[in-house]
Protein backbone atom coordinates (compact mmCIF):
# COMPACT_ATOMS: atom_id res chain seq x y z
CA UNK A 1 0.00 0.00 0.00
CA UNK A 2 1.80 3.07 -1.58
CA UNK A 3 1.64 5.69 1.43
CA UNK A 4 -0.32 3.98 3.95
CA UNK A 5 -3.50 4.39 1.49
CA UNK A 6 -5.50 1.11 1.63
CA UNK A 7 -5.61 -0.58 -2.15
CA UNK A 8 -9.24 0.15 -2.33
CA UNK A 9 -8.72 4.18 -1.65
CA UNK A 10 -6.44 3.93 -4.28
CA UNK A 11 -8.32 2.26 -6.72
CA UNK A 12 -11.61 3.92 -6.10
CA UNK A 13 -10.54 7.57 -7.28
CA UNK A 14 -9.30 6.02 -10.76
CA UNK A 15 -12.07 3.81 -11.32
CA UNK A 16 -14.37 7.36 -10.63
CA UNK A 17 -12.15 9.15 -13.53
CA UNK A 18 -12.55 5.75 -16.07
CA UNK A 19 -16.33 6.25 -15.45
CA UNK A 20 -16.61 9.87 -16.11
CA UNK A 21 -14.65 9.68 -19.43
CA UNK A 22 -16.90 7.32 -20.38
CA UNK A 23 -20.22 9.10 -19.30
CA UNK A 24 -18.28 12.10 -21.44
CA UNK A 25 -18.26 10.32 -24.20
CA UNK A 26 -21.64 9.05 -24.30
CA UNK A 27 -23.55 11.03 -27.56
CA UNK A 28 -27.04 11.13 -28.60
CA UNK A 29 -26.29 7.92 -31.24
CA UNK A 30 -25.33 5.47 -27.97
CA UNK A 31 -27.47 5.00 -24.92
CA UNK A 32 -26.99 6.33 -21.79
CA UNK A 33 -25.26 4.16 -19.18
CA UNK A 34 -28.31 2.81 -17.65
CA UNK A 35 -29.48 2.22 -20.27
CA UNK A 36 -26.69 0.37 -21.71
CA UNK A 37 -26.70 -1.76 -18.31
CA UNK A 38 -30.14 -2.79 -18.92
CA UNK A 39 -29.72 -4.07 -22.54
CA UNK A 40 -26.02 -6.00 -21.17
CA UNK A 41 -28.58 -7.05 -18.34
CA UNK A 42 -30.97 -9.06 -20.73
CA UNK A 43 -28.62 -10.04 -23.08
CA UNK A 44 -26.66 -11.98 -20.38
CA UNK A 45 -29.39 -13.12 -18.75
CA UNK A 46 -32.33 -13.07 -20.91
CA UNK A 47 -35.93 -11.44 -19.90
CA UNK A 48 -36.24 -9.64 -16.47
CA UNK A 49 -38.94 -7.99 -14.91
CA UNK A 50 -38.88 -4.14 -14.74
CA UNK A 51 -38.02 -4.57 -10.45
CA UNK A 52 -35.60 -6.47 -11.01
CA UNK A 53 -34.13 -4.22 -13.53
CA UNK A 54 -34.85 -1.33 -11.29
CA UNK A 55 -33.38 -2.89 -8.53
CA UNK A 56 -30.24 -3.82 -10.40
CA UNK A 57 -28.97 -0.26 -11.73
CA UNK A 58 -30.30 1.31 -8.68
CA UNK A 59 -33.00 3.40 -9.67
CA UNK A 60 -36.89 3.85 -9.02
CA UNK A 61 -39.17 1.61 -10.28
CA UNK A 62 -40.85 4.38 -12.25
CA UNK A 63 -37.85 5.93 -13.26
CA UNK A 64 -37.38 1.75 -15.07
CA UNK A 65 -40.36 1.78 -16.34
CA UNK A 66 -40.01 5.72 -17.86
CA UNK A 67 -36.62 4.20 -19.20
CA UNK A 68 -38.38 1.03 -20.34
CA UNK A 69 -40.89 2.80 -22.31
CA UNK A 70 -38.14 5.18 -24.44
CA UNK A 71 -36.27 1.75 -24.95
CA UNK A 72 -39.03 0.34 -26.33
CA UNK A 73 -40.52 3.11 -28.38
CA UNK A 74 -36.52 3.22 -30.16
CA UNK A 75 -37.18 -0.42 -30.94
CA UNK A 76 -34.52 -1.67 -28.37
CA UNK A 77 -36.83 -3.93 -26.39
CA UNK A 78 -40.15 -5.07 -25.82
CA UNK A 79 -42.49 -6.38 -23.35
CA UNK A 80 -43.52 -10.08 -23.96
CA UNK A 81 -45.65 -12.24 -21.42
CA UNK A 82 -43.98 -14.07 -18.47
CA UNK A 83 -44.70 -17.84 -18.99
CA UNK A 84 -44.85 -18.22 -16.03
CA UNK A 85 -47.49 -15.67 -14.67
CA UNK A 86 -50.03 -14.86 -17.10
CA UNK A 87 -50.66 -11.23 -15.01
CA UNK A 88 -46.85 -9.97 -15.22
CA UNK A 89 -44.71 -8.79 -18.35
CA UNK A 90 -41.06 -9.29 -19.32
CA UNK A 91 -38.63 -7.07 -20.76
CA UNK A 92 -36.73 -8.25 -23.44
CA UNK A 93 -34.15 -7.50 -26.00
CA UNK A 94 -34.72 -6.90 -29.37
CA UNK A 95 -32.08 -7.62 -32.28
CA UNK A 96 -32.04 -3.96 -32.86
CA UNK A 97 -30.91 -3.54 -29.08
CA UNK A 98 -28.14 -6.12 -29.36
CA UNK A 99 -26.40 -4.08 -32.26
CA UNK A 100 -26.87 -1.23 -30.71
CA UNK A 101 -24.87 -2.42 -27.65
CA UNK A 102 -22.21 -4.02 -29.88
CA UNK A 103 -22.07 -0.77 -32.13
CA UNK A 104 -21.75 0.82 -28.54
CA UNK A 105 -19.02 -0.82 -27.13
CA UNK A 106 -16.99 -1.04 -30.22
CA UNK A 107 -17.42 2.77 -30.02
CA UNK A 108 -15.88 2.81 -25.99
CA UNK A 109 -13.32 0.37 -27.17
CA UNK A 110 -12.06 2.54 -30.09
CA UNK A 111 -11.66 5.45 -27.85
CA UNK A 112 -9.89 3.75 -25.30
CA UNK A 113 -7.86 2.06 -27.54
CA UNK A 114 -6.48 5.70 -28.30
CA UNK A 115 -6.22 6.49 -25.02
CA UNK A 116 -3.74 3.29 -24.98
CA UNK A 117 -1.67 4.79 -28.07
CA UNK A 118 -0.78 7.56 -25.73
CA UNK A 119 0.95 5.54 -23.19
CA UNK A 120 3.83 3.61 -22.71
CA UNK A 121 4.55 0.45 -23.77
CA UNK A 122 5.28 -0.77 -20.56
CA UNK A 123 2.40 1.24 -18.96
CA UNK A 124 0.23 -0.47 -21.79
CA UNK A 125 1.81 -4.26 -20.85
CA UNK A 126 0.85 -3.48 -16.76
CA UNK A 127 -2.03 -2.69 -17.63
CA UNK A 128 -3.05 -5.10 -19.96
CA UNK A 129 -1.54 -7.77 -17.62
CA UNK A 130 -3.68 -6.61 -14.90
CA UNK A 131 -6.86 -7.27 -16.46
CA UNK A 132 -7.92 -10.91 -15.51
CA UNK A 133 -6.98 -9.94 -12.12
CA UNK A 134 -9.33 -6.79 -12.63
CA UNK A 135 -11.82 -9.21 -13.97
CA UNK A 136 -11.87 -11.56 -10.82
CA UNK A 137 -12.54 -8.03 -8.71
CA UNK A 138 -15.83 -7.20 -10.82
CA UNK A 139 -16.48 -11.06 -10.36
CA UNK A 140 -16.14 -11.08 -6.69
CA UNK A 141 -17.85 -7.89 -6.42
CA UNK A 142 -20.86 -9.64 -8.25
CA UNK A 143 -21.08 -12.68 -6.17
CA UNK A 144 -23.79 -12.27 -3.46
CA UNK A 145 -21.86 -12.95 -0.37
């Protein structure tokens, strides 16, 4: 721990920068980070009810099923009857959703990727090599317990 700073402390303020640049370089052509976390949501893990997806980026159930609505209207998702309860309705992804995620992501990676040509070499190899390790953090942050 570089100055007595615990590895999370250190981490956290760099992880806040990543996430801004990003947000900066959302545009009207890409969704919004929400959004985008709600179509990587169902195309991981198929259908999900608007709580859950409330629940799962943190905002109001309204403010889902505002979000839900836009989506839909763009021709990102739709609602489709849950098999199994007649009375509630699934979100889903539609095609058009899925390559607007992968035309999204290509679009983060490209910038990043010229982030990348301004560093190092070596800078580029740490980082690079730091990844699955990065990886098993996001996992372990995922896991329930």
């Amino acid at each position: 721990m570089a100055g007595g700073e615990s590895r999370g402390s250190q981490l956290l303020p760099v992880l806040g920068r990543l996430v801004r640049f990003l947000r900066q370089i959302e545009g009207a052509e890409y969704p919004s980070s929400v959004a985008s976390a709600v179509l990587r949501q169902l195309i991981d893990h198929g259908p999900g009810r608007i709580t859950d997806l409330a629940r799962m980026t943190r905002a109001s159930q309204p403010g889902m099923t505002q979000l839900v609505g836009r989506m839909e209207k763009s021709g990102l998702v739709r609602r489709v009857a849950d098999p199994s309860d007649g009375r509630s309705v699934l979100v889903e992804v539609t095609p058009e959703g899925q390559d607007l995620l992968v035309r999204t992501y290509d679009h983060y990676a490209a910038t990043i990727d010229e982030l990348f040509d301004r560093l190092s070499p070596e800078d580029t190899d740490a980082i690079v090599r730091a990844l699955p390790a990065l990886n098993r953090l996001a996992e372990a942050a995922e896991d329930p317990r």
